[in-house]
N, C-alpha and C. Protein backbone atom coordinates (compact mmCIF):
# COMPACT_ATOMS: atom_id res chain seq x y z
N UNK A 1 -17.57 -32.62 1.62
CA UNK A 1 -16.99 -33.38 0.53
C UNK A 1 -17.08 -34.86 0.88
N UNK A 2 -17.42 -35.91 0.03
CA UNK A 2 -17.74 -37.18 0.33
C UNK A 2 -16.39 -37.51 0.43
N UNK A 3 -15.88 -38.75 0.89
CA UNK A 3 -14.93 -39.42 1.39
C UNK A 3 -13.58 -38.46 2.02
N UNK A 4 -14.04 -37.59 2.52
CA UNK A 4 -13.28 -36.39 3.53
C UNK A 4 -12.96 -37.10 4.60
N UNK A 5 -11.55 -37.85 4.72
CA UNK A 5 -10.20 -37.04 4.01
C UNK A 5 -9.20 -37.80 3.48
N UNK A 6 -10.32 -39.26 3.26
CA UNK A 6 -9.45 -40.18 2.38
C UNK A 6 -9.44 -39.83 1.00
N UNK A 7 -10.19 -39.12 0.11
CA UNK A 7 -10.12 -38.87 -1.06
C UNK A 7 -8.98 -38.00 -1.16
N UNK A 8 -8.65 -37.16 -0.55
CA UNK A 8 -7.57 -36.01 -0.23
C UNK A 8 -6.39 -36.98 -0.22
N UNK A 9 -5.53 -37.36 0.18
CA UNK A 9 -4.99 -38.41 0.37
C UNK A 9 -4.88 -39.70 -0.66
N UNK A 10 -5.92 -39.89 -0.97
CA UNK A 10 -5.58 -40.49 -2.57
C UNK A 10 -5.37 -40.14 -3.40
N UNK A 11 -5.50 -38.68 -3.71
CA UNK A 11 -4.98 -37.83 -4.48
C UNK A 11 -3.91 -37.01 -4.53
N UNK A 12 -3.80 -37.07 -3.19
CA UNK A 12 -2.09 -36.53 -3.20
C UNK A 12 -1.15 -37.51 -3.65
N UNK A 13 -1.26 -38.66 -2.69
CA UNK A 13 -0.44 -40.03 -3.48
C UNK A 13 0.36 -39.78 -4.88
N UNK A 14 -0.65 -40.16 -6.02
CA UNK A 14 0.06 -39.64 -7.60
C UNK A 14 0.53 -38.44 -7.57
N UNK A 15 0.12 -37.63 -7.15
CA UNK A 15 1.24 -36.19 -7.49
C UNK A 15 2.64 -36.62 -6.70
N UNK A 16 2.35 -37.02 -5.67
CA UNK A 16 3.78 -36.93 -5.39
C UNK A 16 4.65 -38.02 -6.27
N UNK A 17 3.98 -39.15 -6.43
CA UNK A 17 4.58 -40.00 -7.55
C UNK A 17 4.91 -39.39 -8.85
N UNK A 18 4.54 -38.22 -9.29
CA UNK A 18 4.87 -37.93 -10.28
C UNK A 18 5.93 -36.75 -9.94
N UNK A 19 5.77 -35.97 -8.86
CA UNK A 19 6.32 -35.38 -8.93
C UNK A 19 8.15 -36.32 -8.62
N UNK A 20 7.95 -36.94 -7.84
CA UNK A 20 9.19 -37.88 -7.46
C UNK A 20 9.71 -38.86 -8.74
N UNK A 21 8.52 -38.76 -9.73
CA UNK A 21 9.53 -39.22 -10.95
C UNK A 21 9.68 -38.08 -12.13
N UNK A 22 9.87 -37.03 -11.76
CA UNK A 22 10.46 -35.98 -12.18
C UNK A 22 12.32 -36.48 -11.64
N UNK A 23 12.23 -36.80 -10.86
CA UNK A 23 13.64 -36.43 -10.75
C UNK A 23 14.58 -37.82 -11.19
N UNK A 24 13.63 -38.19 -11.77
CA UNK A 24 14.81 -39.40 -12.34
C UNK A 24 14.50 -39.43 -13.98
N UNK A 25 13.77 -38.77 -14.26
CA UNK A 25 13.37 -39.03 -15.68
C UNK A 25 14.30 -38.05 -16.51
N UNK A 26 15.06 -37.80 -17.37
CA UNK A 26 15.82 -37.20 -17.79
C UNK A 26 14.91 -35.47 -18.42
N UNK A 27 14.28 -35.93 -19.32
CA UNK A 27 13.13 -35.00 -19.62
C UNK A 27 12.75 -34.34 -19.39
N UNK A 28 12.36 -34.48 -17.63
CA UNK A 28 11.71 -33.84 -16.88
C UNK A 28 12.31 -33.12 -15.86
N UNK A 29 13.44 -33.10 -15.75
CA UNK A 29 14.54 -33.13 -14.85
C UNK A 29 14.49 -31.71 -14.36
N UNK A 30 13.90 -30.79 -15.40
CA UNK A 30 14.77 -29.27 -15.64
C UNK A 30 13.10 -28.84 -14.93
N UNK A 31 12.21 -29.61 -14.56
CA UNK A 31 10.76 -29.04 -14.24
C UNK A 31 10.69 -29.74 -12.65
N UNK A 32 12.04 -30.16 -12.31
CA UNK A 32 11.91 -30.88 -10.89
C UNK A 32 11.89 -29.93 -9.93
N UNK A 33 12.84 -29.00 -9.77
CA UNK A 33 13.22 -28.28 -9.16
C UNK A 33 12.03 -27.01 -8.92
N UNK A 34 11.39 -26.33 -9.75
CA UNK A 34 10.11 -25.53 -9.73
C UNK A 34 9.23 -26.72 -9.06
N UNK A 35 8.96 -27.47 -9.45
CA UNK A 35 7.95 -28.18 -8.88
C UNK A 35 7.97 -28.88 -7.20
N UNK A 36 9.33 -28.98 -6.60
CA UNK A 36 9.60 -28.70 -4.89
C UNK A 36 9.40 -27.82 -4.49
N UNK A 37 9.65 -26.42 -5.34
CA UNK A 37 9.82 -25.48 -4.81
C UNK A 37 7.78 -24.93 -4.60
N UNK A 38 7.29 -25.26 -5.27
CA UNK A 38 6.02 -25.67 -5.15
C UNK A 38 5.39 -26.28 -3.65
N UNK A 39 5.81 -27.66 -3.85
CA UNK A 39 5.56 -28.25 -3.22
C UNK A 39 5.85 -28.34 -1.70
N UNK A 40 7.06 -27.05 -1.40
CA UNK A 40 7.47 -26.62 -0.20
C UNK A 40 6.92 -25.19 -0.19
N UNK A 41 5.97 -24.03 -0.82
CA UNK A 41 5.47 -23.17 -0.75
C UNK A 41 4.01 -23.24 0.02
N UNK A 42 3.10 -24.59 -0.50
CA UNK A 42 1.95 -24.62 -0.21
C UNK A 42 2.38 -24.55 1.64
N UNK A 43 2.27 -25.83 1.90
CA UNK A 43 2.48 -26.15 3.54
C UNK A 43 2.97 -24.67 4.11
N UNK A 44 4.27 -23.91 3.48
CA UNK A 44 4.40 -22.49 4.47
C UNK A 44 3.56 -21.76 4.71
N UNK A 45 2.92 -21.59 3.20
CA UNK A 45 1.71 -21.36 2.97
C UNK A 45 0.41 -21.00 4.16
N UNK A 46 0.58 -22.28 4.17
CA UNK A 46 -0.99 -22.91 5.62
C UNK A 46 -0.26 -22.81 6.59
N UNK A 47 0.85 -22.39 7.26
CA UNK A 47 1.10 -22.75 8.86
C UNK A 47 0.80 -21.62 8.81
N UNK A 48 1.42 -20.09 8.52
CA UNK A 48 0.64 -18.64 9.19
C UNK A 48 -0.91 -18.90 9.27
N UNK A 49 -1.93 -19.35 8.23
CA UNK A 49 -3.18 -19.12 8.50
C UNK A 49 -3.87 -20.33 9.55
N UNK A 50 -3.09 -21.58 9.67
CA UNK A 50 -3.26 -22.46 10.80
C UNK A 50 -3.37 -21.81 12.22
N UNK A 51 -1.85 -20.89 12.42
CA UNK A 51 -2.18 -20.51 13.31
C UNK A 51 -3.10 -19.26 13.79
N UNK A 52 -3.31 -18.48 12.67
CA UNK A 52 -4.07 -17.45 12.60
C UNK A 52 -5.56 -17.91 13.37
N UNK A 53 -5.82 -19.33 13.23
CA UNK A 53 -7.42 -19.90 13.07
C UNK A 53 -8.22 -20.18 11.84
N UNK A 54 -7.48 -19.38 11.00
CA UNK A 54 -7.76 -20.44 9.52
C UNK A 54 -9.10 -19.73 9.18
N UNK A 55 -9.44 -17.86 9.99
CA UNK A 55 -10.68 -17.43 9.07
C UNK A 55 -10.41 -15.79 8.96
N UNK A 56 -10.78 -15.13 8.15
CA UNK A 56 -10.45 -13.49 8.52
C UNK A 56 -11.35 -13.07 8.98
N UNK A 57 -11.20 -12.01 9.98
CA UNK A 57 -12.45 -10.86 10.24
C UNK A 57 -13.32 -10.16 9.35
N UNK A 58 -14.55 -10.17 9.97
CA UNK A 58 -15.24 -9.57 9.10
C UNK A 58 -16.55 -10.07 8.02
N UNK A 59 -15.78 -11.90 7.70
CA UNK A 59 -16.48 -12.73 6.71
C UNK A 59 -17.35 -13.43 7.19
N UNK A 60 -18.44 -13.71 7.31
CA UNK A 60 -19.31 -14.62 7.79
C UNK A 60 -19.67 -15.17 6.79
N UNK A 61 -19.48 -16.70 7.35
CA UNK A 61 -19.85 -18.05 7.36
C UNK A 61 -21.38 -17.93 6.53
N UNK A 62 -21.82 -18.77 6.06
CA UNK A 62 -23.24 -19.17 5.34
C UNK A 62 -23.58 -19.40 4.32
């Protein structure tokens, strides 16, 4: 991927800005809470397969 892993990173940026103005915006208020809960799923997410090594048996690469 070209600009790997500053593009990643520039793109997280606005989500979290949006997601962080979820919680002040009145509107949006009631979609804050699903959307942490989100946002604290992914990362648990990746630490089992981090430590796993991050590939399954069986699949080859190519």
């Amino acid at each position: 991927m070209r600009l790997f892993p500053w593009l990643s990173r520039v793109t997280i940026a606005p989500m979290a800005l949006v997601i962080g103005a979820m919680a002040f915006l009145p509107d949006s208020r009631s979609r804050f809470r699903p959307s942490l809960l989100t946002v604290a799923v992914v990362p648990a997410g990746y630490e089992p397969r981090r430590r796993a090594g991050g590939r399954r048996q069986g699949v080859s690469g190519g």
